[in-house]
C-alpha atoms as a PDB file:
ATOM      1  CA  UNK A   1      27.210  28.023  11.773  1.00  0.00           C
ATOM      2  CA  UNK A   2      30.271  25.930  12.705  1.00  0.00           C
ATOM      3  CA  UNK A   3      29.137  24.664  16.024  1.00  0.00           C
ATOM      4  CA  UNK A   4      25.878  23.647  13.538  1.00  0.00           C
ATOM      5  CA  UNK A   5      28.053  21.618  11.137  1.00  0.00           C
ATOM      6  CA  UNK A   6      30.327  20.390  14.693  1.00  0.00           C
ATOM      7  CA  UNK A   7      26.979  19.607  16.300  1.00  0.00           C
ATOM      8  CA  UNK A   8      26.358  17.247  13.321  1.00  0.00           C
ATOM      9  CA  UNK A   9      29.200  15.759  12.790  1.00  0.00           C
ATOM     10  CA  UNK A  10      28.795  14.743  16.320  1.00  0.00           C
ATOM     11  CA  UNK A  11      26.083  13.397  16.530  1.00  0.00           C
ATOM     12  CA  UNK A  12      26.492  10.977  13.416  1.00  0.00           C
ATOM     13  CA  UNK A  13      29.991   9.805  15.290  1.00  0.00           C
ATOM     14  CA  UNK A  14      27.802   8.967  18.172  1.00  0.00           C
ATOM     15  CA  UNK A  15      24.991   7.670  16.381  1.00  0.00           C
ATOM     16  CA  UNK A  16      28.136   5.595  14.327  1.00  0.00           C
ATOM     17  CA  UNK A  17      29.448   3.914  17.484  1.00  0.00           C
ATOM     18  CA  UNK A  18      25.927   3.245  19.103  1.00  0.00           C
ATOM     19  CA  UNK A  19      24.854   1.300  15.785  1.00  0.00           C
ATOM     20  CA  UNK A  20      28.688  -0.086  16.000  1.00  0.00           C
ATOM     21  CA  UNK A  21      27.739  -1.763  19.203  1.00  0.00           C
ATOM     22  CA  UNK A  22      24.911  -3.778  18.439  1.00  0.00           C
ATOM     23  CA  UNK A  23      26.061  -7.378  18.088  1.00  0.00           C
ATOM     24  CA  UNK A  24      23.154 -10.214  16.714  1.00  0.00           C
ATOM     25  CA  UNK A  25      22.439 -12.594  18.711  1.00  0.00           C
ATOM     26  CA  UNK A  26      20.858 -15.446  17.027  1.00  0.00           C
ATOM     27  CA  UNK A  27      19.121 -17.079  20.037  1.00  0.00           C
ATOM     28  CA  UNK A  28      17.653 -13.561  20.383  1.00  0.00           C
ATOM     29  CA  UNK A  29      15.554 -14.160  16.518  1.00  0.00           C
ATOM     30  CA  UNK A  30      13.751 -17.260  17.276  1.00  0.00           C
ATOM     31  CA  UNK A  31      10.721 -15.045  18.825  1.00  0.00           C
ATOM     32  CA  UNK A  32      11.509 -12.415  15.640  1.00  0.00           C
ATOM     33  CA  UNK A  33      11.886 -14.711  12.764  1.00  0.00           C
ATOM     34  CA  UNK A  34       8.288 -15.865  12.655  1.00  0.00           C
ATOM     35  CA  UNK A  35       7.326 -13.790   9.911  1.00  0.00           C
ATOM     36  CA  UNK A  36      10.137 -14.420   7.672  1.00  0.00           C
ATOM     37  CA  UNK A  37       9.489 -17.853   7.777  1.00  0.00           C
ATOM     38  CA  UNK A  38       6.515 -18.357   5.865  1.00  0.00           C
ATOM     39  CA  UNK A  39       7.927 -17.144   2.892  1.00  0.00           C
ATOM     40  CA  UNK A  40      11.932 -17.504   3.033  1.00  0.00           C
ATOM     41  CA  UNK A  41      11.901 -20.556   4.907  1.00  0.00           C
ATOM     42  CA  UNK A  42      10.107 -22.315   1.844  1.00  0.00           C
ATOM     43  CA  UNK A  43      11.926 -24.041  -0.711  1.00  0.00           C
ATOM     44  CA  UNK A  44      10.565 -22.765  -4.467  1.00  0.00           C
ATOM     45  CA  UNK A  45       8.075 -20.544  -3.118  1.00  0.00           C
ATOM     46  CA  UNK A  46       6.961 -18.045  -5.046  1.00  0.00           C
ATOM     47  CA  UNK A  47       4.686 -14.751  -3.987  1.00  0.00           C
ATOM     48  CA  UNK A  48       2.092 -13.091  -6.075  1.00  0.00           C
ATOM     49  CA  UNK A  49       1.824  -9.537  -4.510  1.00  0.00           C
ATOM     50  CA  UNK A  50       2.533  -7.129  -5.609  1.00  0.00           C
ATOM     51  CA  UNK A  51       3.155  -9.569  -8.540  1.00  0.00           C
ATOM     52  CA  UNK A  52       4.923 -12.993  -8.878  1.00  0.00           C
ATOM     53  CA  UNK A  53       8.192 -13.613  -8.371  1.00  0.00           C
ATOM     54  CA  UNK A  54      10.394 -15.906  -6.407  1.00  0.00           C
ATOM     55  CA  UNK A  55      10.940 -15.261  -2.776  1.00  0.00           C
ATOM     56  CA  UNK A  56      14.980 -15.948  -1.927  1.00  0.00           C
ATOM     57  CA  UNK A  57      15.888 -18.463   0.761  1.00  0.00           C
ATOM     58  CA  UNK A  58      17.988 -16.230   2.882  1.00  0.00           C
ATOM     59  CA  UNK A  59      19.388 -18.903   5.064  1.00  0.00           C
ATOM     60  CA  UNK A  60      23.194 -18.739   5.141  1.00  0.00           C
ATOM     61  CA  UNK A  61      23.214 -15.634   3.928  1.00  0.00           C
ATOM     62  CA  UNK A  62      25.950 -13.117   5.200  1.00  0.00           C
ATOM     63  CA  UNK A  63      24.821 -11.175   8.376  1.00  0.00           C
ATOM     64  CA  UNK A  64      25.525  -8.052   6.605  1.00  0.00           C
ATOM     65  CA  UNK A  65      24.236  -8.885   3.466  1.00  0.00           C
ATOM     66  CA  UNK A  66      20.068  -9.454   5.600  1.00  0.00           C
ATOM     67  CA  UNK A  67      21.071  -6.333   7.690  1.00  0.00           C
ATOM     68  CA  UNK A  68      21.412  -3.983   4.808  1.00  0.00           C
ATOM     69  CA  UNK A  69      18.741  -5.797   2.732  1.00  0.00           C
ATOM     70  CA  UNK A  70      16.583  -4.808   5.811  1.00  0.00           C
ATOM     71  CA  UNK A  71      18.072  -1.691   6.328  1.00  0.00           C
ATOM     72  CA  UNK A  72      17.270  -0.309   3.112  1.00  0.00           C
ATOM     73  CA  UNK A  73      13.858  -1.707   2.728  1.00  0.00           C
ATOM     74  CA  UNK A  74      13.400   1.037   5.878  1.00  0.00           C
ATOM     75  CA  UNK A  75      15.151   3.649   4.495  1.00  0.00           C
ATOM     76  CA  UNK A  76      12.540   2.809   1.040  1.00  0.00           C
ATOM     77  CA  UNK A  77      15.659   1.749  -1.181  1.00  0.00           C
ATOM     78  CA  UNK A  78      14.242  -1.391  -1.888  1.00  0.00           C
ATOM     79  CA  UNK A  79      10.695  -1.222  -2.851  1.00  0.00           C
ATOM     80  CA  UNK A  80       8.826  -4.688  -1.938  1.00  0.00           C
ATOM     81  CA  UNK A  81       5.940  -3.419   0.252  1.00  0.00           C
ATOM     82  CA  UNK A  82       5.285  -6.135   2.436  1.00  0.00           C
ATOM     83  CA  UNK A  83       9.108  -6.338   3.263  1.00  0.00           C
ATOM     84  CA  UNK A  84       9.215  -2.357   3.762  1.00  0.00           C
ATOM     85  CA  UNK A  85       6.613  -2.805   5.871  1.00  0.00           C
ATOM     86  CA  UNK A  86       8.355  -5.674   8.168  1.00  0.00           C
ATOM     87  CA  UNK A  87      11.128  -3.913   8.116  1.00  0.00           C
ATOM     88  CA  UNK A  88       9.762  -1.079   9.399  1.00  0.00           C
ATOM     89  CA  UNK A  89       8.803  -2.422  12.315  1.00  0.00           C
ATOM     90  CA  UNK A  90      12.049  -3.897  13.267  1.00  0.00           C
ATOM     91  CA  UNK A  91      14.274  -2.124  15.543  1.00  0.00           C
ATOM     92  CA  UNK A  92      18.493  -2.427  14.732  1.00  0.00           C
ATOM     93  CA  UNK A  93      18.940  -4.444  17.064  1.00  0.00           C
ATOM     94  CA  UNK A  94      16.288  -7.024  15.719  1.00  0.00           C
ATOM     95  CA  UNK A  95      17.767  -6.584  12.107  1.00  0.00           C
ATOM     96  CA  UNK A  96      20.862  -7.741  13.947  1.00  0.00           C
ATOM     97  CA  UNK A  97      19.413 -10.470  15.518  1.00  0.00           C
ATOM     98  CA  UNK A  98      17.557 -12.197  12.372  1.00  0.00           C
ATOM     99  CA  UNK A  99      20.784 -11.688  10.202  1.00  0.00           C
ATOM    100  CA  UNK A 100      22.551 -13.101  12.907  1.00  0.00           C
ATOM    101  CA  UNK A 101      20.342 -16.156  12.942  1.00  0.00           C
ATOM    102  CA  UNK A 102      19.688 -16.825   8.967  1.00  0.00           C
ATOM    103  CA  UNK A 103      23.468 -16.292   8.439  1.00  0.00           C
ATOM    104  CA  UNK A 104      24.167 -19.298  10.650  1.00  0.00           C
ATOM    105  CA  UNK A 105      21.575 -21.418   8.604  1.00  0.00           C
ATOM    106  CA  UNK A 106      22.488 -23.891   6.131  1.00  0.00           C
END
């Protein structure tokens, strides 16, 4: 049982320092961002699915603040279903790449 629990705990360390590594790179987003645009990029816009409210402009946003907004629309912490199902298709190091590039936006 304890090489179990060590096997674990290794594993997340490793898993830790992999998703440690990934570094945005906003020049990476511009083929990534194109479905983010027609909602966030859009000053006032409100959507109506699955009822109205107002989209957020995410531009200049922290990095870490889209990342874990993306993160946990993966993980189902946040419940919007046409962001859960973006976000499931982006890998981390696209997450990284579009919070890289909105974070830099003004």
């Amino acid at each position: 049982m304890k090489k179990i629990f060590a096997l674990l705990a290794l594993t997340a360390v490793a898993q830790a320092a992999v998703a440690a590594d990934i570094v945005g790179d906003a020049k990476n987003a511009k083929g990534k961002i194109e479905m983010c645009i027609g909602c966030h990029a859009i000053p006032g816009y409100k959507a109506t699915f699955p009822e109205v409210f107002q989209v957020p402009m995410i531009g200049g946003q922290s990095a870490k603040y889209i990342e874990n907004a993306l993160k946990g629309y993966q993980k189902g912490e946040r419940k919007h279903p046409t962001m859960k199902g973006i976000a499931a298709s982006l890998s981390d190091q696209d997450i990284a790449d579009i919070a890289a590039f909105y974070s830099q936006q003004k």
